[in-house]
Protein backbone atom coordinates (compact mmCIF):
# COMPACT_ATOMS: atom_id res chain seq x y z
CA UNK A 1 0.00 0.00 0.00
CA UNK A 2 2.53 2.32 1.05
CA UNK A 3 4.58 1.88 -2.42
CA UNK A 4 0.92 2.15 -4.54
CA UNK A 5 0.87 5.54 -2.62
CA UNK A 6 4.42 6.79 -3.08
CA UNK A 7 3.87 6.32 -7.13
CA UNK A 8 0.52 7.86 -7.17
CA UNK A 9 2.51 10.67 -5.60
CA UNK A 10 5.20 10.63 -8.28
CA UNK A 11 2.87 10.55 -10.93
CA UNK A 12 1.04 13.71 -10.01
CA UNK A 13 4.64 15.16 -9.20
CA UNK A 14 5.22 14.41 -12.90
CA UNK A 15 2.19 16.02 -13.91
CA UNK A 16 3.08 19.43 -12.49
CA UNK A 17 1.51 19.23 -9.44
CA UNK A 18 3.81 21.33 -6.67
CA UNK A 19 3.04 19.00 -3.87
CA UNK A 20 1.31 16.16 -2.74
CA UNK A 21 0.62 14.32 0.37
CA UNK A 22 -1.71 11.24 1.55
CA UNK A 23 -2.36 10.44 4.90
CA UNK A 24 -2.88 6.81 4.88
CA UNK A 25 -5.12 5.09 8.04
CA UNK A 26 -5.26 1.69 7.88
CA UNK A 27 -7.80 1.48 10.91
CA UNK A 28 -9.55 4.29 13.48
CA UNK A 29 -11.18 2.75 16.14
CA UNK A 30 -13.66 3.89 18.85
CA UNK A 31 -15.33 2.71 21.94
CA UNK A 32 -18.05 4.64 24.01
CA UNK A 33 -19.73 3.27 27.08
CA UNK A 34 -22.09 5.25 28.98
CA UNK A 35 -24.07 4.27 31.83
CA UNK A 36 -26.79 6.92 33.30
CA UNK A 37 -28.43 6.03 36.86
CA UNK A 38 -26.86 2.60 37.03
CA UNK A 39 -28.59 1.66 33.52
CA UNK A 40 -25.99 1.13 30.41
CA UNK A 41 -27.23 3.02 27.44
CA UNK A 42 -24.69 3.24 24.76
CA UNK A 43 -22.09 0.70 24.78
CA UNK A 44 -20.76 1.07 20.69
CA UNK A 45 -17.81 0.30 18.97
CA UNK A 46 -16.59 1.98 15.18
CA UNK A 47 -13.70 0.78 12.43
CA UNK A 48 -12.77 3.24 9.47
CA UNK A 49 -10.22 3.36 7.18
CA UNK A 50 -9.08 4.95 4.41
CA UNK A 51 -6.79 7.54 2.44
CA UNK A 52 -6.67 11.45 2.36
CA UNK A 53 -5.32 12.81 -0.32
CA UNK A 54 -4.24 16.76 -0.89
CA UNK A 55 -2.72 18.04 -3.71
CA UNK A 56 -0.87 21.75 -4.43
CA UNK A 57 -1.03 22.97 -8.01
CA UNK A 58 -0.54 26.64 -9.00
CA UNK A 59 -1.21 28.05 -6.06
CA UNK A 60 -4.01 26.17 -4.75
CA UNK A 61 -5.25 23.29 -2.72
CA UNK A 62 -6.92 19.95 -4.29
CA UNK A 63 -8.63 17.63 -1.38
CA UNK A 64 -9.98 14.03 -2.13
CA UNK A 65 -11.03 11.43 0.06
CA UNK A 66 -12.35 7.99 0.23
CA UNK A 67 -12.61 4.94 2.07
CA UNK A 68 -12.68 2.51 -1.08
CA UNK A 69 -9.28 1.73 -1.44
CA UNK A 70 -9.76 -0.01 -4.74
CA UNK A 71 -8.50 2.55 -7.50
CA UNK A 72 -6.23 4.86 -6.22
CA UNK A 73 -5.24 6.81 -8.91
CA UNK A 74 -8.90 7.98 -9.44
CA UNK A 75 -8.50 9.07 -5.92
CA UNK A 76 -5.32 10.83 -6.33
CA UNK A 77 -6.76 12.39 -10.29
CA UNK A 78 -9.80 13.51 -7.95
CA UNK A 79 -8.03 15.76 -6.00
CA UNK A 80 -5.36 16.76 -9.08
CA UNK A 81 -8.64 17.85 -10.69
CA UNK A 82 -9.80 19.77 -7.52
CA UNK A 83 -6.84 22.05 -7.49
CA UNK A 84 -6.78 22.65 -11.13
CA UNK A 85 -10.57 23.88 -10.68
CA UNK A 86 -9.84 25.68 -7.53
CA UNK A 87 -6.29 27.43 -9.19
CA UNK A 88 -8.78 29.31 -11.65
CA UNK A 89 -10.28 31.01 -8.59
CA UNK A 90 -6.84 31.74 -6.27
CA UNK A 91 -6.91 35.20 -4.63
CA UNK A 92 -3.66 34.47 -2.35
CA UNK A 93 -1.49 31.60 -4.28
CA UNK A 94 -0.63 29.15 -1.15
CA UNK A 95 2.55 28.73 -0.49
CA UNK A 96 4.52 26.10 2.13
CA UNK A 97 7.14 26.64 4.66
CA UNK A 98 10.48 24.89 4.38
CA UNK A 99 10.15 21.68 6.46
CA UNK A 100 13.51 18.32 6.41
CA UNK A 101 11.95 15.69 5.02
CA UNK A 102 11.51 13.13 7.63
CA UNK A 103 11.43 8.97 7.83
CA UNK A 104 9.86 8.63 11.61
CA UNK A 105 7.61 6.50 13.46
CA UNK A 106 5.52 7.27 16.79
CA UNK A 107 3.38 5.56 19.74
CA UNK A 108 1.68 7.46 22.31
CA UNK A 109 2.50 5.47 25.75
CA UNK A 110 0.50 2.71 25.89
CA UNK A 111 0.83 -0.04 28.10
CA UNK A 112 -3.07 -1.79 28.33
CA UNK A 113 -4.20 -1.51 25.15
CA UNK A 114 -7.96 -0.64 25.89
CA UNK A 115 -9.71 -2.15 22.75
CA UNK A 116 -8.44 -5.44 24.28
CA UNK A 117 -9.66 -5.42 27.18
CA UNK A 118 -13.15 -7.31 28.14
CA UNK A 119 -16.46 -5.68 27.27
CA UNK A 120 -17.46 -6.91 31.23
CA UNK A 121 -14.50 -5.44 32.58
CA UNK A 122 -15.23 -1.87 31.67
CA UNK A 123 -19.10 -2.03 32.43
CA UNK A 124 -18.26 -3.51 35.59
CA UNK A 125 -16.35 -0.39 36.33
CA UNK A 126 -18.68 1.30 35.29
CA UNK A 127 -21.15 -0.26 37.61
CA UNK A 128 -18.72 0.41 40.35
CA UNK A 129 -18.05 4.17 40.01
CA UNK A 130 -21.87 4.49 39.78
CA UNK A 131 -22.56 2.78 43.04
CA UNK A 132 -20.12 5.07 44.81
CA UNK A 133 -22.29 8.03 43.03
CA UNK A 134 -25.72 6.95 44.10
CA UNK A 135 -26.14 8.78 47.10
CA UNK A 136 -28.57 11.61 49.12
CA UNK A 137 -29.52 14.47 47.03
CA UNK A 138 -27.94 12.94 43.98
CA UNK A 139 -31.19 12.51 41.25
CA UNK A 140 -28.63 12.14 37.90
CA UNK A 141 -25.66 10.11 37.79
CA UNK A 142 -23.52 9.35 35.17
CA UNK A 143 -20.28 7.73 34.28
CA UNK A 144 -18.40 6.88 30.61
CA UNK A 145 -15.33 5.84 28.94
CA UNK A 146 -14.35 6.37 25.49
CA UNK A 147 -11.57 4.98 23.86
CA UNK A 148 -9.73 5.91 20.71
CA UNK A 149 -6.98 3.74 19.06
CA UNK A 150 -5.40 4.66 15.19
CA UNK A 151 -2.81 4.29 12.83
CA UNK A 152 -2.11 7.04 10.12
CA UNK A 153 0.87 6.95 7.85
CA UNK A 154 1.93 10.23 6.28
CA UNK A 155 3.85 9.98 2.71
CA UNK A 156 4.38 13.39 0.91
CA UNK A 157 6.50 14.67 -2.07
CA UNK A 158 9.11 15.87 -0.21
CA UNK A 159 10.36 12.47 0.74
CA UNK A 160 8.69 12.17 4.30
CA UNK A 161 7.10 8.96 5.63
CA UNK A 162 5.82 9.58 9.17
CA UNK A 163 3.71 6.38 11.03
CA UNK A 164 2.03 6.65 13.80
CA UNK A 165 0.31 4.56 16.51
CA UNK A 166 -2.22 7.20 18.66
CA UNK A 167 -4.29 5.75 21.68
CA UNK A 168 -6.36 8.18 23.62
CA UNK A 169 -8.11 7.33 26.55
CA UNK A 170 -11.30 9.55 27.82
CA UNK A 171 -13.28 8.73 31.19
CA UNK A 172 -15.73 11.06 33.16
CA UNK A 173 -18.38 10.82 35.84
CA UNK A 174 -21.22 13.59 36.63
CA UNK A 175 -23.37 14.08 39.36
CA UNK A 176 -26.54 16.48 40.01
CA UNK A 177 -29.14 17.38 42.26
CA UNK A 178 -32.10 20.32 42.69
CA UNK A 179 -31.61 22.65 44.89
CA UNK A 180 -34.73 24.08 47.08
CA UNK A 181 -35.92 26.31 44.27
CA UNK A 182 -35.82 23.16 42.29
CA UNK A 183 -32.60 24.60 40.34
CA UNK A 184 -30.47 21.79 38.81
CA UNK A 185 -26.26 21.73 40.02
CA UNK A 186 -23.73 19.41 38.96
CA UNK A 187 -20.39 18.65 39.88
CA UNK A 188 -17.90 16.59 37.38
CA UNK A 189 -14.76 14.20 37.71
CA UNK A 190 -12.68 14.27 33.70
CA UNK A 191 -9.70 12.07 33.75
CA UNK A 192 -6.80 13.73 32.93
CA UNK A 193 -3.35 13.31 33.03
CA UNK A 194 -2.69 12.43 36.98
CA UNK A 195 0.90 12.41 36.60
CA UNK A 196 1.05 9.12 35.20
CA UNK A 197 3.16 8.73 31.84
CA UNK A 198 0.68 6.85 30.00
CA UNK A 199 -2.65 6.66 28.64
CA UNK A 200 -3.43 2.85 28.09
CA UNK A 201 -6.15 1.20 30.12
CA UNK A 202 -4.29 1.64 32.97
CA UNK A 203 -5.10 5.29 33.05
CA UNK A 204 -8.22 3.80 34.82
CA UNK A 205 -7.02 3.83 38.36
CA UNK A 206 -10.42 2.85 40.36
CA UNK A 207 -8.83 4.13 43.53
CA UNK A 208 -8.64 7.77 42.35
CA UNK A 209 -12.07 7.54 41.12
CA UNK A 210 -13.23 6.49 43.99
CA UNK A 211 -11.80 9.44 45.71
CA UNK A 212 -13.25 11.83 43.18
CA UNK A 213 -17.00 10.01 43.30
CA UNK A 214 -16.68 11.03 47.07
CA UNK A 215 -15.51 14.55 46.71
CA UNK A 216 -18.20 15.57 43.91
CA UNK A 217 -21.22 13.77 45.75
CA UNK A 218 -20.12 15.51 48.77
CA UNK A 219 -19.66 18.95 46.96
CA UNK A 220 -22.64 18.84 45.04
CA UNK A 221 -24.34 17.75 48.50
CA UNK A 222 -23.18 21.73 49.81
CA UNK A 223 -23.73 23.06 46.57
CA UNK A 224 -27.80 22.39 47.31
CA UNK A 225 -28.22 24.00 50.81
CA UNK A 226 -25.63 26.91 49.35
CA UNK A 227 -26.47 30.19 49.02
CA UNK A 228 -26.17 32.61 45.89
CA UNK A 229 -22.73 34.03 44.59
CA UNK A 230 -22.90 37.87 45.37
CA UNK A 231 -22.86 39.89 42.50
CA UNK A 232 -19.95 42.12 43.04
CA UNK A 233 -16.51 42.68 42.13
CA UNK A 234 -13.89 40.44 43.84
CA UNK A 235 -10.57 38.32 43.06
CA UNK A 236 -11.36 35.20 41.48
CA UNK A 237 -9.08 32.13 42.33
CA UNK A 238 -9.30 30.01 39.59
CA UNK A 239 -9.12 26.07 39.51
CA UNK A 240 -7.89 23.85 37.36
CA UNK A 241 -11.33 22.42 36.48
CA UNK A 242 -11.96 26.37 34.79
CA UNK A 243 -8.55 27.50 34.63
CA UNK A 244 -8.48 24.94 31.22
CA UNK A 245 -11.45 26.59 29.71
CA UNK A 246 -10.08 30.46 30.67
CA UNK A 247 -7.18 29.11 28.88
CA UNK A 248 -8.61 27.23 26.10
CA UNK A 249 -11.31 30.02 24.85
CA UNK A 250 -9.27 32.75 25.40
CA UNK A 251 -5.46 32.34 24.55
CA UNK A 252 -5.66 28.83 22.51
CA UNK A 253 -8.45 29.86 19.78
CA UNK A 254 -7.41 33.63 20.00
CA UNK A 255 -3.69 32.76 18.56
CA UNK A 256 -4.83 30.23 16.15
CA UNK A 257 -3.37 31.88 12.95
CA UNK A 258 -5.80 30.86 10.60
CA UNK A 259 -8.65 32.64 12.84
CA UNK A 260 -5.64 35.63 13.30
CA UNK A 261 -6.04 35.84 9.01
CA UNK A 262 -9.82 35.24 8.94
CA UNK A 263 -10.49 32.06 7.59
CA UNK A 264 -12.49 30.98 10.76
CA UNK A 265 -15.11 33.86 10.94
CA UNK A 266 -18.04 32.51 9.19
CA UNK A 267 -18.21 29.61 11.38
CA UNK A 268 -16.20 29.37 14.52
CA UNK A 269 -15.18 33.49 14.66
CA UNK A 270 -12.02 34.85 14.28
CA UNK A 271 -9.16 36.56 16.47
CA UNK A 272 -8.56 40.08 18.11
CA UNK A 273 -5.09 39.76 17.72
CA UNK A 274 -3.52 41.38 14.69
CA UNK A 275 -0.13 40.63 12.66
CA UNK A 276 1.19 44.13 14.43
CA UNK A 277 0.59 42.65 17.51
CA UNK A 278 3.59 40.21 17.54
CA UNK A 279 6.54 40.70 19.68
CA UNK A 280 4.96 43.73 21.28
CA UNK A 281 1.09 43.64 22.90
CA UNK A 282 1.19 43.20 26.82
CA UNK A 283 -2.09 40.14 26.44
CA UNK A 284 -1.32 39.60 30.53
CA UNK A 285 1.21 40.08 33.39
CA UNK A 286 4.58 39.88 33.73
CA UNK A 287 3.39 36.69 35.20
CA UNK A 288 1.84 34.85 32.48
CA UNK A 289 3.94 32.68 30.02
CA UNK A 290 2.38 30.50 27.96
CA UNK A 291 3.21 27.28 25.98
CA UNK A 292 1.77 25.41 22.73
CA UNK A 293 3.55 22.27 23.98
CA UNK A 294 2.98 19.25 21.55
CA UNK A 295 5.84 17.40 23.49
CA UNK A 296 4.78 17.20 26.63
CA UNK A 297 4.48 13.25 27.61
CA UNK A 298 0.60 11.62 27.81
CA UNK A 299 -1.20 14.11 26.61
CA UNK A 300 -4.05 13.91 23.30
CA UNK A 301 -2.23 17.09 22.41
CA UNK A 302 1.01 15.37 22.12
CA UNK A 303 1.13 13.62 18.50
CA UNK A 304 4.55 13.24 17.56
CA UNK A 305 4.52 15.31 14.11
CA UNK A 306 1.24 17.31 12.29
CA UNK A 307 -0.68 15.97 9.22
CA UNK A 308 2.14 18.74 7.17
CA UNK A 309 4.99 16.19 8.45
CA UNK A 310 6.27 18.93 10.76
CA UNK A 311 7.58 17.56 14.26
CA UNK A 312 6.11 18.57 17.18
CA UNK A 313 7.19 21.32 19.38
CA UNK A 314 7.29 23.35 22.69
CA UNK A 315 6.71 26.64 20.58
CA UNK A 316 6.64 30.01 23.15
CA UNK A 317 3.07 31.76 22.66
CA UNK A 318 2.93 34.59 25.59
CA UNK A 319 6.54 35.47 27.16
CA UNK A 320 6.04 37.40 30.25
CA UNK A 321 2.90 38.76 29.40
CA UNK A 322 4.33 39.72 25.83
CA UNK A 323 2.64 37.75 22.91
CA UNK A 324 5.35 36.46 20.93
CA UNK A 325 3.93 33.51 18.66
CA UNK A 326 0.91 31.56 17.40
CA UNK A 327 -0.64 27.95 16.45
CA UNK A 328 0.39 28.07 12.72
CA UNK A 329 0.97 25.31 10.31
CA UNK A 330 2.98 25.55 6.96
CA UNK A 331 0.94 26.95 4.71
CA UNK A 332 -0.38 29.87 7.16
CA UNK A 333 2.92 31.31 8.32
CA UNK A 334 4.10 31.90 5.09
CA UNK A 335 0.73 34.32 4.31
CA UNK A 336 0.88 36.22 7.41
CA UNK A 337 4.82 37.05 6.70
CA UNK A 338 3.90 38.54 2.84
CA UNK A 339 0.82 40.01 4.46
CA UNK A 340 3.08 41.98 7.55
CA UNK A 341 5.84 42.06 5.00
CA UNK A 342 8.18 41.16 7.50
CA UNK A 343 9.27 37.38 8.77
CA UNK A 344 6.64 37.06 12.25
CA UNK A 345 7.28 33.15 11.88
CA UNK A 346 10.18 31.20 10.80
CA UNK A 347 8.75 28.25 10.19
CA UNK A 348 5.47 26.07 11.28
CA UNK A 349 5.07 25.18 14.45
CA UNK A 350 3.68 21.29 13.70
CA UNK A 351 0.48 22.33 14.78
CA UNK A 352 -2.04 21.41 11.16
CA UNK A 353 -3.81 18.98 12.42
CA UNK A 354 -6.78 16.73 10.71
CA UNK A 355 -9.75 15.05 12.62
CA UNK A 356 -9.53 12.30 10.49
CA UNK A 357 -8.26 11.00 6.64
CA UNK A 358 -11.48 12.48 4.90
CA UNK A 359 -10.60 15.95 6.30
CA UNK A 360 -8.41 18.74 5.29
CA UNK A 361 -5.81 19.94 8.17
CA UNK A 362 -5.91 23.24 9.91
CA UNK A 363 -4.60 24.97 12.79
CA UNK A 364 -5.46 23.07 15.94
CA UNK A 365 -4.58 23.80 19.36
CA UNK A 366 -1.74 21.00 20.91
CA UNK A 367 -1.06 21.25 24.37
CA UNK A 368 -1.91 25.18 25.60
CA UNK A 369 0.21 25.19 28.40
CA UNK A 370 0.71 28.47 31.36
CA UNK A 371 4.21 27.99 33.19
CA UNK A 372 3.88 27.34 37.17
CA UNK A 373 4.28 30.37 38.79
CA UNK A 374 6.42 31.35 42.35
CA UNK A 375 2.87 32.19 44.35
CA UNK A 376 3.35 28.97 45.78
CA UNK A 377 0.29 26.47 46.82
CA UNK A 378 -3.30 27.00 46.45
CA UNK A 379 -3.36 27.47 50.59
CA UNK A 380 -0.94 30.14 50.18
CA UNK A 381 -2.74 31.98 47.02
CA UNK A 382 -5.82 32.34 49.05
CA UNK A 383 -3.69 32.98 52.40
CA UNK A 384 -2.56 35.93 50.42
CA UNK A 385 -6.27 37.41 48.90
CA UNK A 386 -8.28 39.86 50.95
CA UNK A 387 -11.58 39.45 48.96
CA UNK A 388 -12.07 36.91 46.99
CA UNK A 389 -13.58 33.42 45.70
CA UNK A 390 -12.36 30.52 44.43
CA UNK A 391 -14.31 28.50 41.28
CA UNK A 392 -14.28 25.29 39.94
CA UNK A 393 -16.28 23.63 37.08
CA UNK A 394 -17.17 24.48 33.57
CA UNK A 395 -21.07 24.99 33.80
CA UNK A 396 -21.64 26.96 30.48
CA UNK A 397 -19.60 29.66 28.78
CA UNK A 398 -20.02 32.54 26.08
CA UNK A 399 -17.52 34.19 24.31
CA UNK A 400 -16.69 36.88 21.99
CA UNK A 401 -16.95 36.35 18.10
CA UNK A 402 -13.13 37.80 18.32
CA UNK A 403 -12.06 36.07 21.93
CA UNK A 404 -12.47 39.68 23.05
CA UNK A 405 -15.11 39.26 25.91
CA UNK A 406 -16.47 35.97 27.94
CA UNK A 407 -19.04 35.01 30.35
CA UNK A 408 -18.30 31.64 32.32
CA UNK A 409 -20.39 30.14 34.75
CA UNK A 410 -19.08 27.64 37.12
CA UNK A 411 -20.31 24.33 39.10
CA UNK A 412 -18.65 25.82 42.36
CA UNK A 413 -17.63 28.75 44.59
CA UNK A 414 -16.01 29.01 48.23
CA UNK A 415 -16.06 32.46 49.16
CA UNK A 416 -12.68 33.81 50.40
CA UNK A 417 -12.48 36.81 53.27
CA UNK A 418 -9.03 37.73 54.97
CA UNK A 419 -7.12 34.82 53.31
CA UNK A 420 -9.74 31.82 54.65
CA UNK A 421 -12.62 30.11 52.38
CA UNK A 422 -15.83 30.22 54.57
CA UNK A 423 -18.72 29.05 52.59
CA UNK A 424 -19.54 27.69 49.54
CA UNK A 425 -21.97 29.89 47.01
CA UNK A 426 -24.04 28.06 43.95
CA UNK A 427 -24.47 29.84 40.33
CA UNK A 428 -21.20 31.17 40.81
CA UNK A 429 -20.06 33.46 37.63
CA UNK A 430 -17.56 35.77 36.15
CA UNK A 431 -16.78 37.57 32.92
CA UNK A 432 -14.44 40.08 31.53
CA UNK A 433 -12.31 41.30 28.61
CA UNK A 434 -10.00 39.45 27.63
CA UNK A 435 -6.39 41.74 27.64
CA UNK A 436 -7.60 43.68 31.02
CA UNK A 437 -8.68 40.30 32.71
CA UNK A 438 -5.32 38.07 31.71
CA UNK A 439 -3.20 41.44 33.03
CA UNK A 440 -5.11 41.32 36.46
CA UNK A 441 -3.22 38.03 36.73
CA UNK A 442 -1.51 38.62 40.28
CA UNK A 443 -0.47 35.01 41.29
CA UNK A 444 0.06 32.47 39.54
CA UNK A 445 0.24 28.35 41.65
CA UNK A 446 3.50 26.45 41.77
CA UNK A 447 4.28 23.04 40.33
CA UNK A 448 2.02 21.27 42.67
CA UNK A 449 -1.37 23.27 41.47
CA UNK A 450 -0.03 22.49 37.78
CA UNK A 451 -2.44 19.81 36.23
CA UNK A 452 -2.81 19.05 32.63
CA UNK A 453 -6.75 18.41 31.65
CA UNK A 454 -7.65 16.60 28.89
CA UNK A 455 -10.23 18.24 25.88
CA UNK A 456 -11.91 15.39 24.01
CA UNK A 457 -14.37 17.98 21.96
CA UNK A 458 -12.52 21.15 20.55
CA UNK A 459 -14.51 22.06 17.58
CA UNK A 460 -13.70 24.20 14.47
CA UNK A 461 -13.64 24.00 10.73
CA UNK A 462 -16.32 23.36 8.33
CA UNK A 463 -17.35 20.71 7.98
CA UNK A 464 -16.78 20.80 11.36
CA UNK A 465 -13.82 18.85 12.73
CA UNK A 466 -13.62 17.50 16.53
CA UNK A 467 -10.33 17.17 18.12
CA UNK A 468 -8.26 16.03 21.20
CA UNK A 469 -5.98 17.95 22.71
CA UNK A 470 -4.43 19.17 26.25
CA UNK A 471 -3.91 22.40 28.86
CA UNK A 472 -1.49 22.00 31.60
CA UNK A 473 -2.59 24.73 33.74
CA UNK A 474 -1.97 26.11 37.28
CA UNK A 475 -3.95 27.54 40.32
CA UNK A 476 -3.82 31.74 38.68
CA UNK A 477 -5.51 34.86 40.84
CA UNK A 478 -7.06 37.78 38.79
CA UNK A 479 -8.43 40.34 40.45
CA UNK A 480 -11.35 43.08 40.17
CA UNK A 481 -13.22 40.45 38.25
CA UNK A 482 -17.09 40.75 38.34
CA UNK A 483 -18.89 37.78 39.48
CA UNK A 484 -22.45 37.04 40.12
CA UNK A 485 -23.77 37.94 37.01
C-alpha cells in the first residue's frame, strides 16, 4: 500500500503538481460506554479506514477522500482535478514553509491496550463508580469511557514517511441534584493526566475515582443548601477544572493563525489579535507565560509530528505577558509574513492537524500550556487574597466572536475573606475582557497546582472537525473580576 501511494505521488509530481501528500489510516477505532443512573445506554464500537489525499497545483489546494481503497489513482486524479478547478479562482497563491523531510515513526505510551480489554470489565467499572455516586440528594448520575486507538501513515512529495500509533483514553463521571428552588447543580470528575506517563487502560485507576466520586457527591451535596454568589466585584481564584477553559477560549483559539487571518469567521469566529501585535502587545502580566507544547508526555495534544509532516514542538506563545507567537501550520505562516511584510514566523510550528483522513488539516490547538508560577500552593494563594472566591467547574460559557469578551459560569464557589474560604456559594459566575482580565493576573500556583486536563471535543472548521488535545494549567488569581452575574 505504502509503495501504490508513493507512485501515485510521483505521478502527479510528474504532472506538475507542486506537492502532494496522503495520509494513509489503515484502521480508526472507537469505543463509548455510557451508563446513566446505574442503567448502560450506549455501549458502541466503530472501524474506518481509508486515504486522504491533498494536492498543491498553482497556487491552490486539491482535497480528495475515500474509504474505497480499490483505485487509487482515481482518488489521487480527484483531487489533481480539484486544485486545477480551484487554481482558476486563487486570490492568495498558497505557499509552504520549508520543512527536512523526515522517515519517523511514533506511539503514544501505551501499556493496556484498551480495545483489548473485556467488554465486562469496563461495564463492571462502570457499575462500580456508579454505586459510589448513588447517594442523598444525587437525582442524575452518570459515568463513561471512550476509547480511541489509530494508525495514520503520512507519505508526501518531499520524501517524508511519518507512522504513527495514537491511543487516547477519555473517562468522566457527573453528578446532580435540585436545589430548594428546584434549580439543577452538577459537579464533574474528567480524567486527565494524573501524573502518570501513559494513557493505556491503565489510566483507569479505580482508587482515584473512587476518591473523586466522594468529593463531587459531597460537593454537590453543599452546593444544594448553598447560598447565591454575590454579584460584586472580587478576586477570582481560579481552579484547574476552569482554569483549562479560561485558557482554552481565550489564549488557545485567539492565537490560532488561521482565525488571526480570517479564515475561521463565518463559522467558529475569528481573532482580536492582529499581525502588528507580535513581539509587542502586553495580552497579561509579567506573570503569564504561555506554551503550545505538543511534546509534553501523555497528553491527546502530544502527536509526535502534524498531518504537514512537521515535528512537534514546545513553541513560546505569551513570554512574560508579551505575545510572541501563534498555532500556525505551513501553509499559514508563510501568508501572514507577505501580508506583515516582515518574517513574524520562521517556520510552522507542527500544529495542522486533521480530525480524520477524509478531512483537510488546519490549525489546531496541541497542548496550551501556562508555566507554574512562584505564588506557591493554592493554601498560600488564598492565604494571600483579601476578597475573593475561588471557582471550579465548567457549567456553560459565552464568548466573543473575536475572543475579546467571555461570560463563564461555574459548578462551584467558596467564598474567600481575609485569606480563609468560609462558605460555599451556587451559580457562581464571572466575565471580563480578555487583555484587562489576563493582566489582572496577580499570582500564579507552583508546580504542585499544575495539572494538565484533557479536551476530548474542541470544535472548528467546516465541515466541522472534533479534536483532542491538552492544557497544563496552574492555580492563577485575577483580580477586580465581576462575578455574580
Amino acid at each position: 500500500m505504502i509503495e501504490t501511494i508513493k507512485q501515485q505521488i510521483e505521478r502527479l509530481k510528474a504532472q506538475g503538481a507542486t506537492y502532494v501528500d496522503a495520509r494513509w489510516y489503515p484502521f480508526e477505532e472507537a469505543n463509548r460506554l455510557f451508563m446513566l443512573n446505574g442503567n448502560l445506554k450506549d455501549a458502541s464500537y466503530s472501524r474506518e479506514s481509508g486515504v486522504g489525499v491533498r494536492v498543491l497545483y498553482k497556487g491552490a489546494w486539491g482535497f480528495s477522500a475515500s474509504s474505497d481503497l480499490s483505485d487509487l489513482r482515481a482518488l489521487f486524479d480527484k483531487a489533481f482535478d480539484n486544485a486545477r478547478v480551484a487554481a482558476e479562482r486563487v486570490t492568495f497563491p498558497v505557499r509552504l514553509a520549508e520543512k527536512d523531510a523526515i522517515q519517523a515513526q511514533f506511539a503514544s505510551p501505551c501499556e493496556i491496550n484498551p480495545f483489548e480489554v473485556p467488554l465486562a470489565e469496563k461495564v463492571a467499572f462502570l457499575k462500580e463508580m456508579d454505586s459510589k455516586l448513588d447517594q442523598e440528594g444525587v437525582f442524575l448520575r452518570m459515568a463513561q469511557l471512550h476509547f480511541v486507538r489509530k494508525q495514520i501513515v503520512f507519505l508526501d512529495s518531499e520524501g517524508s514517511q511519518i507512522e504513527k500509533q495514537i491511543t487516547e483514553v477519555f473517562a468522566s463521571m457527573e453528578v446532580n441534584g435540585r436545589d430548594a428552588q428546584g434549580v439543577t447543580h452538577e459537579r464533574k470528575f474528567r480524567l486527565g493526566q494524573q501524573g502518570r506517563p501513559t494513557r493505556g487502560w491503565e489510566s483507569i485507576d479505580r482508587e482515584l475515582f473512587s476518591q473523586h466520586a466522594e468529593r463531587i457527591v459531597r460537593e454537590l451535596q453543599e452546593l444544594l443548601v448553598a447560598e447565591d454568589c454575590p454579584k460584586e466585584d472580587r478576586s477570582v481564584i481560579l481552579l484547574p477544572g476552569i482554569m483549562y477553559l479560561q485558557t482554552h477560549e481565550t489564549i488557545g483559539h485567539a492565537l490560532e493563525l488561521d482565525r488571526i487571518l480570517g479564515y475561521e469567521l463565518s463559522f467558529a469566529g475569528g481573532s482580536f489579535v492582529t499581525l502588528d501585535d507580535f513581539g509587542k502587545l502586553r495580552y497579561g502580566s509579567e506573570k503569564l507565560t504561555v506554551r503550545a507544547d505538543a511534546t509534553v508526555p501523555n497528553s491527546p495534544g502530544s502527536f509526535g509530528y502534524d498531518d504537514d509532516g512537521v515535528p512537534a514542538q514546545n513553541n513560546l506563545l505569551i513570554d512574560k505577558g508579551i505575545l510572541v507567537g501563534a498555532i500556525t501550520g505551513r501553509q499559514m505562516v508563510e501568508e501572514a509574513n507577505a501580508r506583515a511584510r516582515r518574517q513574524i514566523f520562521a517556520g510552522s510550528s507542527g500544529a495542522n492537524r486533521a480530525t480524520s483522513f477524509y478531512r483537510v488539516p488546519i490549525e489546531r490547538m496541541t497542548n496550551i500550556n501556562i508555566d507554574p508560577g512562584t505564588d506557591g500552593t493554592l493554601d498560600d494563594i488564598i492565604a494571600k487574597t483579601e476578597r475573593g472566591i475561588v471557582l471550579d467547574g465548567d457549567r456553560s460559557w459565552s464568548i466573543g466572536s473575536n475572543r475579546e469578551q467571555f461570560h463563564f459560569a461555574t459548578e462551584i464557589g467558596w467564598l474567600v475573606e481575609d485569606g480563609r474560604k468560609t462558605r460555599v456559594v451556587k451559580n457562581a459566575t464571572y466575565k471580563g475582557f480578555t487583555l484587562p482580565f489576563w493582566n489582572s493576573l496577580s499570582a500564579v500556583g507552583d508546580a504542585s497546582t499544575w495539572e494538565l486536563r484533557y479536551v476530548d471535543n474542541c470544535g472548528k472548521g467546516q465541515p466541522n472537525q472534533i479534536m483532542q488535545l491538552g492544557h497544563g494549567i496552574p492555580v492563577c488569581r485575577f483580580d477586580n473580576v465581576r462575578i455574580g452575574e
